[in-house]
Protein backbone atom coordinates (compact mmCIF):
# COMPACT_ATOMS: atom_id res chain seq x y z
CA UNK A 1 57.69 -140.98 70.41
CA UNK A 2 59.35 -138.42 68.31
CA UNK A 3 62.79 -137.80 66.96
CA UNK A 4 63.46 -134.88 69.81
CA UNK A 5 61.77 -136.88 72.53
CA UNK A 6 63.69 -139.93 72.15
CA UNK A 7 66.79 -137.78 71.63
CA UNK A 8 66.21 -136.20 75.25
CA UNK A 9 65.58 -139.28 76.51
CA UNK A 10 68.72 -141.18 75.30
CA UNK A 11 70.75 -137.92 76.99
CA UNK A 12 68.47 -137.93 80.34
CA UNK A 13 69.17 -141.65 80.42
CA UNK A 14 73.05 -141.00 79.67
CA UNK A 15 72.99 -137.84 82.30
CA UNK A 16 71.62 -140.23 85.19
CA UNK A 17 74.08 -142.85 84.55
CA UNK A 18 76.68 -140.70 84.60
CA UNK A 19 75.39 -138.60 87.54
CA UNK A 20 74.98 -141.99 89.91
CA UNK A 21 78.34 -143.62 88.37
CA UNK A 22 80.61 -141.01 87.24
CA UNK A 23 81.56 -142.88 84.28
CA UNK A 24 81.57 -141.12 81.33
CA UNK A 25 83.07 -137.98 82.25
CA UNK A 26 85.02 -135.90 84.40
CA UNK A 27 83.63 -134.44 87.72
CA UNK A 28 84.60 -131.28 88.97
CA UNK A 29 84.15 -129.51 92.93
CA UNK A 30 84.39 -126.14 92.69
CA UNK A 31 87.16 -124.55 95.91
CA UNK A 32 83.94 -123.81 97.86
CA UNK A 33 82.55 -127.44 97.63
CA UNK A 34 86.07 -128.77 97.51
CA UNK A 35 86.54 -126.93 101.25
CA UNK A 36 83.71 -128.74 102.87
CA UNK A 37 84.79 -131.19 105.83
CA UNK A 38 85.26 -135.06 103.80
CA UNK A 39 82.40 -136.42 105.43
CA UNK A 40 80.31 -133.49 104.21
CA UNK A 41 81.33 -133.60 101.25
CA UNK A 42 80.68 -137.89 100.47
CA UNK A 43 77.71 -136.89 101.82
CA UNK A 44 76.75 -134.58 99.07
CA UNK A 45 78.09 -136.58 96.52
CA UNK A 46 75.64 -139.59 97.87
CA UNK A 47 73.01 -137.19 97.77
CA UNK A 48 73.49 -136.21 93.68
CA UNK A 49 73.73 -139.67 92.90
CA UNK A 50 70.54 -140.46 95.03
CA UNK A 51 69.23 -136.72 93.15
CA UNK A 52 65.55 -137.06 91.38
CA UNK A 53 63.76 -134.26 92.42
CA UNK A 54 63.72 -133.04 88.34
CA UNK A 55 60.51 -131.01 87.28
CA UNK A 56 59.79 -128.37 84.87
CA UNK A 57 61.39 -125.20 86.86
CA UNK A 58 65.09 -127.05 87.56
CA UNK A 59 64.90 -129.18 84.37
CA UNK A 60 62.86 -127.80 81.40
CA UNK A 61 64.69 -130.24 78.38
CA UNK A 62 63.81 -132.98 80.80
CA UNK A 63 67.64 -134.13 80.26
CA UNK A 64 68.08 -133.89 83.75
CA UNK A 65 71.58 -131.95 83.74
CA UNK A 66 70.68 -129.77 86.51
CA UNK A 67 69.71 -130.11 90.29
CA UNK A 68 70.07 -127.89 93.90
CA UNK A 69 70.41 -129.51 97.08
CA UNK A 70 70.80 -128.02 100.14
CA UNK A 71 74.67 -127.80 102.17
CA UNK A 72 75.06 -126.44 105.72
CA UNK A 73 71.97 -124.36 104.62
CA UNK A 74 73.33 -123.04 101.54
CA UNK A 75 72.16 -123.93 97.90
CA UNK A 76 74.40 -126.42 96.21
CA UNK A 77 74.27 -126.86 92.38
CA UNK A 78 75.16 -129.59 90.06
CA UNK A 79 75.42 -129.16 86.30
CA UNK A 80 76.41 -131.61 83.52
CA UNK A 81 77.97 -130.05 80.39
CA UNK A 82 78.79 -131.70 77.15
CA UNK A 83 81.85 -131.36 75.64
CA UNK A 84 83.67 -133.12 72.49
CA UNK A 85 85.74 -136.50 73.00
CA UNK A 86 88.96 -133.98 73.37
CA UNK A 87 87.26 -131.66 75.22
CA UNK A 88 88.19 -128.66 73.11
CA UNK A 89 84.55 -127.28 72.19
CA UNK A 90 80.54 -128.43 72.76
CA UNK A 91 79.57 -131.41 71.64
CA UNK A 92 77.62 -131.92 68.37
CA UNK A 93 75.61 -134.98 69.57
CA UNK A 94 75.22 -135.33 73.52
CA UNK A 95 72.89 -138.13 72.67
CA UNK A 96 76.18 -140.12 71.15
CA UNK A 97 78.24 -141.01 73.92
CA UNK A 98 80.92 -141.86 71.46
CA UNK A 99 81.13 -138.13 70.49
CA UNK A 100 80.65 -136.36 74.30
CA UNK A 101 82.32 -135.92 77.21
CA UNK A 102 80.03 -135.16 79.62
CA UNK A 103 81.46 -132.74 82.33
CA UNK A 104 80.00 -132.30 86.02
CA UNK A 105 80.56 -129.47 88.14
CA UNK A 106 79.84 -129.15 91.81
CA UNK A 107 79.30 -126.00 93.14
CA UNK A 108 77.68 -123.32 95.86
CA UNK A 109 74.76 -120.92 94.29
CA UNK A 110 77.62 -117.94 95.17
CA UNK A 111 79.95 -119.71 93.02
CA UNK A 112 77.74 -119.70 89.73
């Protein structure tokens, strides 16, 4: 395995854990997701934990920080970003937990 492919691997491993656990970083619903009826929205929360429908076209570093489900037949998104411990700029290592804060937001395809 090489350097980059165990890299992405150590950050797709880190991304799933966080995605099913929340641990790890902050999770944001944008006002449109945040609007949804509760049960509606557990629901969709369930369903990005449960997420792992990743291929080439929704997740092309194989890091699997990216996915679209559907929501009262509209396009949801959820997208991890990395940020530093502080949260001030990008992380320099996403693949060092120690040095990222890893950053979910939940959000309609209108709200991108």
């Amino acid at each position: 395995m090489t350097e980059k492919t165990e890299r992405n691997s150590r950050i797709r491993n880190l991304n799933d854990a966080f995605r099913r656990s929340g641990n790890g970083g902050q999770v944001y619903l944008t006002r449109g997701i945040n609007s949804l009826p509760e049960e509606l929205k557990q629901d969709l929360l369930k369903r990005i934990k449960q997420f792992d429908t990743f291929d080439a076209e929704n997740d092309p570093y194989s890091e699997h920080d990216f996915g679209s489900l559907s929501v009262r037949n509209e396009k949801a998104y959820f997208k991890i970003d990395y940020y530093n411990e502080n949260m001030s700029a990008g992380s320099e290592d996403p693949a060092d937990p120690a040095a990222t804060t890893r950053v979910m937001t939940i959000m309609f395809s209108n709200e991108y």
